[in-house]
C-alpha atoms as a PDB file:
ATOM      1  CA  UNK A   1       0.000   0.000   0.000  1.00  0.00           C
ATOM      2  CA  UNK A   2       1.774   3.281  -1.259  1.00  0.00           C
ATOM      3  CA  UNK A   3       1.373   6.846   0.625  1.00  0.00           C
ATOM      4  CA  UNK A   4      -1.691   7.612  -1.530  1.00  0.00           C
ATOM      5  CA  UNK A   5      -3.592   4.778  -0.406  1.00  0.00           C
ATOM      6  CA  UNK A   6      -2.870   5.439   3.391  1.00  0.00           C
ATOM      7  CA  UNK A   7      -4.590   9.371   2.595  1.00  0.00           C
ATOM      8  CA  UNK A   8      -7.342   8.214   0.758  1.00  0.00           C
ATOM      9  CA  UNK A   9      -9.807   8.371   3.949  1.00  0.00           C
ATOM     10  CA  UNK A  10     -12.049  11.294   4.597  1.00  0.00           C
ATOM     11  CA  UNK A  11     -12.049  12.813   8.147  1.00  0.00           C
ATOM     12  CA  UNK A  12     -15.907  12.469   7.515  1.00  0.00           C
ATOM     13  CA  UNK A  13     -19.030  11.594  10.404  1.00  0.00           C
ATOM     14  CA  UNK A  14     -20.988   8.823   8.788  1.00  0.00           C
ATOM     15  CA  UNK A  15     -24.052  11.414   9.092  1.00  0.00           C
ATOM     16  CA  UNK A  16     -22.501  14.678   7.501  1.00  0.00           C
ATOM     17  CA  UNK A  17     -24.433  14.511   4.193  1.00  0.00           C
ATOM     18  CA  UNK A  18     -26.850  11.784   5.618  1.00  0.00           C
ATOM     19  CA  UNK A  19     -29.685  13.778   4.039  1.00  0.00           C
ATOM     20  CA  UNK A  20     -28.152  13.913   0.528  1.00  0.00           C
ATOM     21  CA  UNK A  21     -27.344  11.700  -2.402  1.00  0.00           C
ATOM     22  CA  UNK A  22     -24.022  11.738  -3.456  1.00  0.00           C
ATOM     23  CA  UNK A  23     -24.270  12.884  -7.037  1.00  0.00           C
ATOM     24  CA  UNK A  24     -20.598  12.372  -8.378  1.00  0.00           C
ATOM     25  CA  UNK A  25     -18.379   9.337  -7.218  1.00  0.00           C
ATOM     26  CA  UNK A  26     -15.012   8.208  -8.533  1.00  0.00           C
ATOM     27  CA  UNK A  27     -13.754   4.946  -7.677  1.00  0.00           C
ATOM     28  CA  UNK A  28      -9.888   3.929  -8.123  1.00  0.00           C
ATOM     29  CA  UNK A  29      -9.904   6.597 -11.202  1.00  0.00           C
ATOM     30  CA  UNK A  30      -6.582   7.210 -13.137  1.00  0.00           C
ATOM     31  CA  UNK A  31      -5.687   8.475 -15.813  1.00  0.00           C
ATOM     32  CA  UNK A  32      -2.124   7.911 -17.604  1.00  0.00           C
ATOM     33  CA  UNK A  33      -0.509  10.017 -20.716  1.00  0.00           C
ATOM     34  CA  UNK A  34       1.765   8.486 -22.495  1.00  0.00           C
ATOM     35  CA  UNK A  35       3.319   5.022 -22.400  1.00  0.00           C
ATOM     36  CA  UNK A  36       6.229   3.645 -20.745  1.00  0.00           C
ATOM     37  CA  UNK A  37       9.307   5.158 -19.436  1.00  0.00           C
ATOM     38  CA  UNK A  38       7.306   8.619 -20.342  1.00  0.00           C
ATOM     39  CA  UNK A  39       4.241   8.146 -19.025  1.00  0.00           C
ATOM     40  CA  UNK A  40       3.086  10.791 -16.984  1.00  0.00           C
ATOM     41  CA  UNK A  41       0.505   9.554 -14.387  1.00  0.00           C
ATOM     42  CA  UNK A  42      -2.164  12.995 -13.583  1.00  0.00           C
ATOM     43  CA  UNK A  43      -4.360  10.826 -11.459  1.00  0.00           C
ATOM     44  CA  UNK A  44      -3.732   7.680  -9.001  1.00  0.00           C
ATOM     45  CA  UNK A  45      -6.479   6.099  -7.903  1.00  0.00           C
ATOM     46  CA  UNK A  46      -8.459   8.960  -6.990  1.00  0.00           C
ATOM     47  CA  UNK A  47     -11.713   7.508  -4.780  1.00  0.00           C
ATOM     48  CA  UNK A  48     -14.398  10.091  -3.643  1.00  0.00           C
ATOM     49  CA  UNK A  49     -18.099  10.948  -3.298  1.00  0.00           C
ATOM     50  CA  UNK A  50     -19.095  15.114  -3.775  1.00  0.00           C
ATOM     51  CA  UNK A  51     -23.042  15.313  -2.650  1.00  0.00           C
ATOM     52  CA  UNK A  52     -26.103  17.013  -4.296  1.00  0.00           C
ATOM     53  CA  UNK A  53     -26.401  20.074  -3.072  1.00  0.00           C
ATOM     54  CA  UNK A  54     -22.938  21.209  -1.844  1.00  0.00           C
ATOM     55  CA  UNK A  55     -20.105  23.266  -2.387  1.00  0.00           C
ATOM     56  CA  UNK A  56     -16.653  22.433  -2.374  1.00  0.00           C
ATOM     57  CA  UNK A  57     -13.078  23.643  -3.030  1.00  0.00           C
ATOM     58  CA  UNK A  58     -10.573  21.340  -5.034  1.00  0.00           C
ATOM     59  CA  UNK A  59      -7.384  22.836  -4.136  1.00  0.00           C
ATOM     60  CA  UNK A  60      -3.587  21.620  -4.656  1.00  0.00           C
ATOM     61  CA  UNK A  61      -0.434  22.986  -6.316  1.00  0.00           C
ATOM     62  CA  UNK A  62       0.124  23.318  -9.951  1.00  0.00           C
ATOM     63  CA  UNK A  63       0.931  19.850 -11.472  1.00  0.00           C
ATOM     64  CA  UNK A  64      -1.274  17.900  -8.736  1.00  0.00           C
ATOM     65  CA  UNK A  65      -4.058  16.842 -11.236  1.00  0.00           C
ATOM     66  CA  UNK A  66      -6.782  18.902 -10.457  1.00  0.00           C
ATOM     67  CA  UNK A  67      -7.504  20.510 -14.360  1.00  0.00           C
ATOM     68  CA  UNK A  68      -7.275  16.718 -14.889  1.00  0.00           C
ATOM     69  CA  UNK A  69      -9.648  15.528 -12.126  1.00  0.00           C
ATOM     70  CA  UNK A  70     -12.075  18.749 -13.276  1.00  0.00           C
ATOM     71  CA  UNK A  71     -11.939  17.163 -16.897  1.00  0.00           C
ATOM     72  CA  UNK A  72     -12.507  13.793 -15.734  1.00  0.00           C
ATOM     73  CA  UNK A  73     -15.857  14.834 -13.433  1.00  0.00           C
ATOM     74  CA  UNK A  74     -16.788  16.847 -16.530  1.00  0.00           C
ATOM     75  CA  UNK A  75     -16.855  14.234 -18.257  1.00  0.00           C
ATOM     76  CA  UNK A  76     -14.696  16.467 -20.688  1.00  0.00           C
ATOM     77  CA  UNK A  77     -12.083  13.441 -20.528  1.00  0.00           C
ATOM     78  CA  UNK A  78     -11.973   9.731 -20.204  1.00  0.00           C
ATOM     79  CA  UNK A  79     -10.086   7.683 -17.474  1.00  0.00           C
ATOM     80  CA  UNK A  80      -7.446   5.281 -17.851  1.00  0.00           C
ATOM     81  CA  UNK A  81      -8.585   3.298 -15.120  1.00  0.00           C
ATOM     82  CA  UNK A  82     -11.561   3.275 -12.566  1.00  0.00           C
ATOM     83  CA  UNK A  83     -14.894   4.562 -13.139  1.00  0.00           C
ATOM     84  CA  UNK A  84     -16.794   8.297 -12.667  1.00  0.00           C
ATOM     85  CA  UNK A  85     -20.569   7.794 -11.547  1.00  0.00           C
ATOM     86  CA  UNK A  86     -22.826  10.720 -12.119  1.00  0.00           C
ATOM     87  CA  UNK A  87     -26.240  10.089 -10.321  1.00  0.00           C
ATOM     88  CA  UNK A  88     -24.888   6.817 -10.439  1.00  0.00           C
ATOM     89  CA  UNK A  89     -24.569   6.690 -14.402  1.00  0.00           C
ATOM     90  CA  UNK A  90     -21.372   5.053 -15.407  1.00  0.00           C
ATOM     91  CA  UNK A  91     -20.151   7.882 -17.552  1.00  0.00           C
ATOM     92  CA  UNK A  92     -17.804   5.707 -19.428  1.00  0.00           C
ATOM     93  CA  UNK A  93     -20.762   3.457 -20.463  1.00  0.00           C
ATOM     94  CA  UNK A  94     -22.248   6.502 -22.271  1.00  0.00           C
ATOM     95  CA  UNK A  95     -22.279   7.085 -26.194  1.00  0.00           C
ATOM     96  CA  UNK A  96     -21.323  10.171 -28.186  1.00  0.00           C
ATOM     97  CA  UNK A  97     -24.272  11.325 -28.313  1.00  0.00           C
ATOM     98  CA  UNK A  98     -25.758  10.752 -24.802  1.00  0.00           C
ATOM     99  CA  UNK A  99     -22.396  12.682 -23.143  1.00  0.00           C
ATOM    100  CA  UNK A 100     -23.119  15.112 -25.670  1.00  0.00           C
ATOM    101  CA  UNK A 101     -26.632  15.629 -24.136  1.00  0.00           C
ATOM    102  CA  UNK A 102     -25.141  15.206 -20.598  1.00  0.00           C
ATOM    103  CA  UNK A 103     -22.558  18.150 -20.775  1.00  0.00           C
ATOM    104  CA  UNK A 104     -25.313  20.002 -22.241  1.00  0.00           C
ATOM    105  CA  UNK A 105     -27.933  19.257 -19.786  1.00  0.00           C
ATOM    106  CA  UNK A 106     -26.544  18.375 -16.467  1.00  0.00           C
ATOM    107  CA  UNK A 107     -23.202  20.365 -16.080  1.00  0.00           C
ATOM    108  CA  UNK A 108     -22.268  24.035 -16.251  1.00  0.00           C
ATOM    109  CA  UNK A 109     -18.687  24.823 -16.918  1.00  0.00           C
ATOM    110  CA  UNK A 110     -16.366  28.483 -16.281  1.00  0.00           C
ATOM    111  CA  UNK A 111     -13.345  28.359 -17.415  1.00  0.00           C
ATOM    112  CA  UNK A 112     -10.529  30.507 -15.939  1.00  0.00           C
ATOM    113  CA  UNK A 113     -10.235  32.469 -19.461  1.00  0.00           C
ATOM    114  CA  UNK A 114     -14.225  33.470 -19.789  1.00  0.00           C
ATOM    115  CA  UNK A 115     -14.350  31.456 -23.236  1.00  0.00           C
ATOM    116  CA  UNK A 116     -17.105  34.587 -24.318  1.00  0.00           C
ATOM    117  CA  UNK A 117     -17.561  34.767 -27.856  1.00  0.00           C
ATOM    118  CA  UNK A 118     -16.132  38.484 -28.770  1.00  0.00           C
ATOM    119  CA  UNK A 119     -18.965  39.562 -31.207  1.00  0.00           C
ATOM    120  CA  UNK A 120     -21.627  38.696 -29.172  1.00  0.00           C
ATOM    121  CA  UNK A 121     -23.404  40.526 -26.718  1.00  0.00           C
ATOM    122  CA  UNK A 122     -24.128  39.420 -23.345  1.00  0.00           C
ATOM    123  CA  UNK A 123     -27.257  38.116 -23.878  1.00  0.00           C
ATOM    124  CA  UNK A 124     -26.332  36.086 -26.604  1.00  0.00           C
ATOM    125  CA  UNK A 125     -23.427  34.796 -24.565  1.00  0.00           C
ATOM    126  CA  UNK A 126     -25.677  33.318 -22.227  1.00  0.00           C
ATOM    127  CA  UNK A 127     -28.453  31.751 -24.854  1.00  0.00           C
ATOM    128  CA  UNK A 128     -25.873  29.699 -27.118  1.00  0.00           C
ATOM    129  CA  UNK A 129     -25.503  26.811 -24.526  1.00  0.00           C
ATOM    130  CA  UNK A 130     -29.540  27.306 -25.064  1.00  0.00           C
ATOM    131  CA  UNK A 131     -29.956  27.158 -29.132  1.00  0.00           C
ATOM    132  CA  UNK A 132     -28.150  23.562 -29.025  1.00  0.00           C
ATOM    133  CA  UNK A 133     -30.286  22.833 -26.292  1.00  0.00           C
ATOM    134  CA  UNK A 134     -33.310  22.991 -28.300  1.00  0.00           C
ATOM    135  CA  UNK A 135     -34.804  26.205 -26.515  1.00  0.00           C
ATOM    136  CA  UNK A 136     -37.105  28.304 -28.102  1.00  0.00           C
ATOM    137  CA  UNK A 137     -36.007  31.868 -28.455  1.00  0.00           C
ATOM    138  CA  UNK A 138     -38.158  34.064 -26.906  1.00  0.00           C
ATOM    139  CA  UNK A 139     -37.874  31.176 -23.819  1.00  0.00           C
ATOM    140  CA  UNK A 140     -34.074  31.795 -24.317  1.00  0.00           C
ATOM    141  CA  UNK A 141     -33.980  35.444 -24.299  1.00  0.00           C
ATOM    142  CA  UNK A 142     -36.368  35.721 -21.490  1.00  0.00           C
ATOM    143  CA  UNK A 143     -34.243  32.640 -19.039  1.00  0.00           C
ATOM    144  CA  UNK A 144     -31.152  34.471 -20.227  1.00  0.00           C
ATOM    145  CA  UNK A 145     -31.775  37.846 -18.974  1.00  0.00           C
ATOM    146  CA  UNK A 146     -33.257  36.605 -15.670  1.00  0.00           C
ATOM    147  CA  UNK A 147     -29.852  34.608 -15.547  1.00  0.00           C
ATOM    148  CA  UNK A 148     -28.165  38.130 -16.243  1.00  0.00           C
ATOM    149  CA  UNK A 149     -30.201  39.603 -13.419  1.00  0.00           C
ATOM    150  CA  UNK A 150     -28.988  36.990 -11.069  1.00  0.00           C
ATOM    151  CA  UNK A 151     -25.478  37.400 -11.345  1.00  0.00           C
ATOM    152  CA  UNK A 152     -26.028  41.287 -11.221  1.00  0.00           C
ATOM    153  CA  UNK A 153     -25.357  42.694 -14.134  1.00  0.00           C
ATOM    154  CA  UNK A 154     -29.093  42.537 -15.817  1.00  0.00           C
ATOM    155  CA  UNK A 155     -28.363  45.981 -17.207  1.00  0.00           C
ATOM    156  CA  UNK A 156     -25.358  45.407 -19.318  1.00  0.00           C
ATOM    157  CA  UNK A 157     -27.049  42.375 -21.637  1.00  0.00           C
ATOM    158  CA  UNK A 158     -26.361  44.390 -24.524  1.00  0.00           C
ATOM    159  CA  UNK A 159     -22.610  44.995 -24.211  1.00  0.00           C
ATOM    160  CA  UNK A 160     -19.864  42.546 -25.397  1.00  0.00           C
ATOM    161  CA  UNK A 161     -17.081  41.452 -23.433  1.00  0.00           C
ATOM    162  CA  UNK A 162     -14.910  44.260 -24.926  1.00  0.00           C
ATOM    163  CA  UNK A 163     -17.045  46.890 -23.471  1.00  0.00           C
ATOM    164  CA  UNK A 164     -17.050  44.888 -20.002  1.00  0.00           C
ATOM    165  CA  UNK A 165     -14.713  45.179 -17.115  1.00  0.00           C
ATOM    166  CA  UNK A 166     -12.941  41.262 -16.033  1.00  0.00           C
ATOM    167  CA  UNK A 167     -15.593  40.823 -13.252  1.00  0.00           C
ATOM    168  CA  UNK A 168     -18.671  41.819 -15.743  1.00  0.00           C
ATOM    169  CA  UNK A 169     -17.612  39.213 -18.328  1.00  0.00           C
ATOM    170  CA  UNK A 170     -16.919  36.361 -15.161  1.00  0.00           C
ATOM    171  CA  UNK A 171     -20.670  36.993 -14.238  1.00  0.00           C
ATOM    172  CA  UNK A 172     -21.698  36.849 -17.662  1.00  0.00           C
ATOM    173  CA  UNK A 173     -19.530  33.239 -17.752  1.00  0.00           C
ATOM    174  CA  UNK A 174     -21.052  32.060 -14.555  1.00  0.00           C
ATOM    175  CA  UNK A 175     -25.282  33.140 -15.883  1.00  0.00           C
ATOM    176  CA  UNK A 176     -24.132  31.441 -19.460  1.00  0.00           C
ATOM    177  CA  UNK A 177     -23.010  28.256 -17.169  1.00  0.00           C
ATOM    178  CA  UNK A 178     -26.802  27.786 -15.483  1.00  0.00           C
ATOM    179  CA  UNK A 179     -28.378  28.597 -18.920  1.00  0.00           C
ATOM    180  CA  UNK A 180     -29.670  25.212 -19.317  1.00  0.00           C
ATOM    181  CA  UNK A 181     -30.083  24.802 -15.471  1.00  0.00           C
ATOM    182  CA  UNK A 182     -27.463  22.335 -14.498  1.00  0.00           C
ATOM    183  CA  UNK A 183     -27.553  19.788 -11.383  1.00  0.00           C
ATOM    184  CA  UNK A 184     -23.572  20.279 -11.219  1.00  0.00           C
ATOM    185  CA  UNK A 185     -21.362  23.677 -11.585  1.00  0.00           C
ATOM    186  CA  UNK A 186     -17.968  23.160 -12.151  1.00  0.00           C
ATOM    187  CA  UNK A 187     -15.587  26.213 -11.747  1.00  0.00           C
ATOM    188  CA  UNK A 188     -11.871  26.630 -12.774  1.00  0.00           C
ATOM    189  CA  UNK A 189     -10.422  29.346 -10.891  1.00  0.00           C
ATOM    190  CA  UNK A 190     -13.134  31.836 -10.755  1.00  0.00           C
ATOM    191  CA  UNK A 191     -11.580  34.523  -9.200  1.00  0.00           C
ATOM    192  CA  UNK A 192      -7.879  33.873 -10.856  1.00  0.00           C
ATOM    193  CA  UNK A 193      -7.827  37.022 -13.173  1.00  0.00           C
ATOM    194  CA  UNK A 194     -10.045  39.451 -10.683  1.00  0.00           C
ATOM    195  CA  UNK A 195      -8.932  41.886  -7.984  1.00  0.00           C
ATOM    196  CA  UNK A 196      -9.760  41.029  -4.386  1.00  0.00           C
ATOM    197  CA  UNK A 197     -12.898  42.830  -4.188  1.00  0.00           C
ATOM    198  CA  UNK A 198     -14.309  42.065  -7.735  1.00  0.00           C
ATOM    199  CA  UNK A 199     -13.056  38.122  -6.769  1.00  0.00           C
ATOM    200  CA  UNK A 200     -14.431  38.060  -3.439  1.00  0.00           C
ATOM    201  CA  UNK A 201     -18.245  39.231  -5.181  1.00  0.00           C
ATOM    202  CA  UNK A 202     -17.802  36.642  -7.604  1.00  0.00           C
ATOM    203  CA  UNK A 203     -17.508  34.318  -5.056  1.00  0.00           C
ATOM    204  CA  UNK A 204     -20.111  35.256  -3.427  1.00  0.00           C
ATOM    205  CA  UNK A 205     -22.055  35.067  -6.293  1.00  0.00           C
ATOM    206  CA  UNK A 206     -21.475  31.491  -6.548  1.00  0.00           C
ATOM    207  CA  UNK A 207     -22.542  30.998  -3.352  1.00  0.00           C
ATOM    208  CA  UNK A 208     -25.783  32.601  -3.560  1.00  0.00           C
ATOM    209  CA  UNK A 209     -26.268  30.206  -6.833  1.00  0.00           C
ATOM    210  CA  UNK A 210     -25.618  26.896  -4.489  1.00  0.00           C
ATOM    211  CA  UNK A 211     -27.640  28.066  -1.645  1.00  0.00           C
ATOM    212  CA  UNK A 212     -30.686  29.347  -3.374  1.00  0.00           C
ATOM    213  CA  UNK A 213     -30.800  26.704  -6.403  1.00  0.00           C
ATOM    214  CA  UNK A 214     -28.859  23.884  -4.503  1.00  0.00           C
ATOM    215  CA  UNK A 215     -26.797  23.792  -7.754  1.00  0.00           C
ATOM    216  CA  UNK A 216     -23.686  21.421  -6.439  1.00  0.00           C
ATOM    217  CA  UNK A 217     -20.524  23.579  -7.402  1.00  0.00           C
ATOM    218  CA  UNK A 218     -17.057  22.650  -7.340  1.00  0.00           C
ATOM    219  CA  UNK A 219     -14.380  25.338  -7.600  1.00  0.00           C
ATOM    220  CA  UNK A 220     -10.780  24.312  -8.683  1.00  0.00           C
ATOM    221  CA  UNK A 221      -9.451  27.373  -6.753  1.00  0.00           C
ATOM    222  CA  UNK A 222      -5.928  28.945  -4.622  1.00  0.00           C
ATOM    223  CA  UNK A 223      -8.233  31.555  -3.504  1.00  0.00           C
ATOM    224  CA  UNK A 224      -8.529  30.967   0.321  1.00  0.00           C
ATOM    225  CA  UNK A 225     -11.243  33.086   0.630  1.00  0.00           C
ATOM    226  CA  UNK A 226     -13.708  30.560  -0.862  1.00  0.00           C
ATOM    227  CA  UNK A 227     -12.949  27.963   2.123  1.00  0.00           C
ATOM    228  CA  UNK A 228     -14.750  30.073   4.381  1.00  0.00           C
ATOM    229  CA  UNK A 229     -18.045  29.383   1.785  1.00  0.00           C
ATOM    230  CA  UNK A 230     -17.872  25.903   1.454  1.00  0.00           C
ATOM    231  CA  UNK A 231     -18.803  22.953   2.864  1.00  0.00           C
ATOM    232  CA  UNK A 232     -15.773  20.968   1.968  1.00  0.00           C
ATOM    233  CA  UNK A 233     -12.218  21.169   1.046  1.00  0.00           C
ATOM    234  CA  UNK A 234     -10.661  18.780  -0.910  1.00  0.00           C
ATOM    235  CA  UNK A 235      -6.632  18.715  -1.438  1.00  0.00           C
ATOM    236  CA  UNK A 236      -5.485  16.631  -4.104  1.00  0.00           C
ATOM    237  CA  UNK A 237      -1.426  16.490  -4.542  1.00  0.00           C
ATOM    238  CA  UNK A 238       1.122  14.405  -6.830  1.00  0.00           C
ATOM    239  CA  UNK A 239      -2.796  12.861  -8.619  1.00  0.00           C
ATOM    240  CA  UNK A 240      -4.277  11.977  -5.360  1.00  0.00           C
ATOM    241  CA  UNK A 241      -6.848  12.675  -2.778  1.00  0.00           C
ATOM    242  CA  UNK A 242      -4.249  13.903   0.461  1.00  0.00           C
ATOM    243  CA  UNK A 243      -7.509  14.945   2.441  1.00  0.00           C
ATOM    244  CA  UNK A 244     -10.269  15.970   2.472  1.00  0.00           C
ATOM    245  CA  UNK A 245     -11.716  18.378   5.586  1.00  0.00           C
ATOM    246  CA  UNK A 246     -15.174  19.899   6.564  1.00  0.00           C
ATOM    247  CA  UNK A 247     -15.076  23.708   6.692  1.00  0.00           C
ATOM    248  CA  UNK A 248     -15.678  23.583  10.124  1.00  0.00           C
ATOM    249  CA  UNK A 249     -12.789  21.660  11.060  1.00  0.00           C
ATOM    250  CA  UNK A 250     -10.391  24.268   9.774  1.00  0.00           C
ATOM    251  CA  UNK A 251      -8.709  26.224  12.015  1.00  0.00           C
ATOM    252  CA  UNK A 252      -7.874  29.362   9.504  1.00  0.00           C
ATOM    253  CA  UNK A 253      -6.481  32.004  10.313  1.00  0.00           C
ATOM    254  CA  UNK A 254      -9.488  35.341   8.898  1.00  0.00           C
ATOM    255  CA  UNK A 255      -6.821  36.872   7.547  1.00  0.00           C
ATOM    256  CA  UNK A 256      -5.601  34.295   5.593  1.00  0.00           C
ATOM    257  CA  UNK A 257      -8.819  33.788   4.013  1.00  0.00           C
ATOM    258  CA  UNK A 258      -9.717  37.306   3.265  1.00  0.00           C
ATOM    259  CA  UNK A 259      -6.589  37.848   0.581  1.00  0.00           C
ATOM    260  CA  UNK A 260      -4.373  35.316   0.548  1.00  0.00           C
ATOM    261  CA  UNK A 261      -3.435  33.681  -2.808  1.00  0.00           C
ATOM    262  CA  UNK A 262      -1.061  30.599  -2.849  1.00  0.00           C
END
């Protein structure tokens, strides 16, 4: 039994989610690139359950697999090994066209870089993931400015993201992620490219999204202001799970939390 396997345990009390499903699981999941004396190994055996209705914080260093555990869970990427269970859906049992309809349906995704199409206004930002979803548009236009509402920024829907500050376009990113109203929110440094205020409005932002919609989001983040927002912190290092802690268990310094960056 290697170091990763000893780590693998979460501090947990069997009742601590007793009330809720667990909507993702990974069991013994790997994933491997390239063969042989190259091989690079992003992910050992990574075993863990993330519940409906939660939020949590991924964090590690640079290099520990977590863009590579976030693509896995995505189901943007396959595993080498082991198995991803969405609502207990083997994801790797799933054809083109049904993960097609699954990233579509069931899981929201902001990337660290925005990903907003430049020509576009706001609006139409936020309806695209809604066109291939088959909504009608005056259904899309109306779900898309209530979206824009919700994030705060209802009164710039007809501005594109050159006319928008960093924190404008990351709300406009996070209402285009709920357009089709996803179970699961997956977030890839939110606040990476904001200032401290802008990033810590953002974050609370997302947090008003889990609470009020019980959207389960999971934040790949260094931001340590998020762990005071979450219910979980997960720390994944060298492709495994080293722990994983309830918020409450912390013992964080407020300062720490309020602006430091790692």
């Amino acid at each position: 039994m290697n170091n990763h396997e000893n780590n693998r345990k979460q501090p947990e009390t069997a009742d601590y989610f007793a009330s809720r499903a667990a909507i993702i699981r990974t069991l013994n999941l790997a994933k491997i690139y390239g063969e042989g004396d190259v091989a690079t190994h992003a992910l050992q055996g990574v075993d863990c359950v993330i519940y409906r209705g939660e939020l949590i914080a991924v964090m590690g260093p640079s290099g520990s697999g977590k863009s590579t555990f976030f693509n896995m869970i995505g189901a943007l990427d396959s595993p080498s090994k082991g198995r991803i269970l969405l609502d207990e859906v083997d994801v790797a049992q799933l054809s083109a066209v049904e993960l097609a309809f699954l990233r579509c349906r069931k899981i929201g995704y902001i990337f660290q870089g925005f990903n907003l199409i430049r020509y576009m206004t706001a609006l139409e930002n936020v309806t695209v993931p809604m066109t291939f979803a088959g909504v009608p548009p005056e259904a899309a236009r109306k779900r898309g400015l209530e979206l824009l509402d919700l994030v705060g920024i209802g009164d710039r829907w007809e501005h594109r993201p050159i006319e928008m500050s960093g924190g404008q376009q990351q709300r406009v990113a996070i209402a285009r992620s709920m357009a089709n109203q996803p179970q699961i929110l997956l977030a890839d440094e939110p606040t990476a490219n904001l200032d401290l205020a802008t990033g810590e409005s953002i974050l609370g932002t997302l947090q008003k999204i889990n609470k009020e919609r019980g959207v389960t989001v999971i934040c790949a983040t260094h931001d340590h202001r998020l762990l005071k927002m979450c219910d979980r912190i997960m720390w994944i290092r060298d492709g495994a799970v080293e722990r994983v802690e309830k918020r409450e268990n912390l013992k964080i310094k407020e300062g720490t939390m309020k602006g430091s960056q790692t």
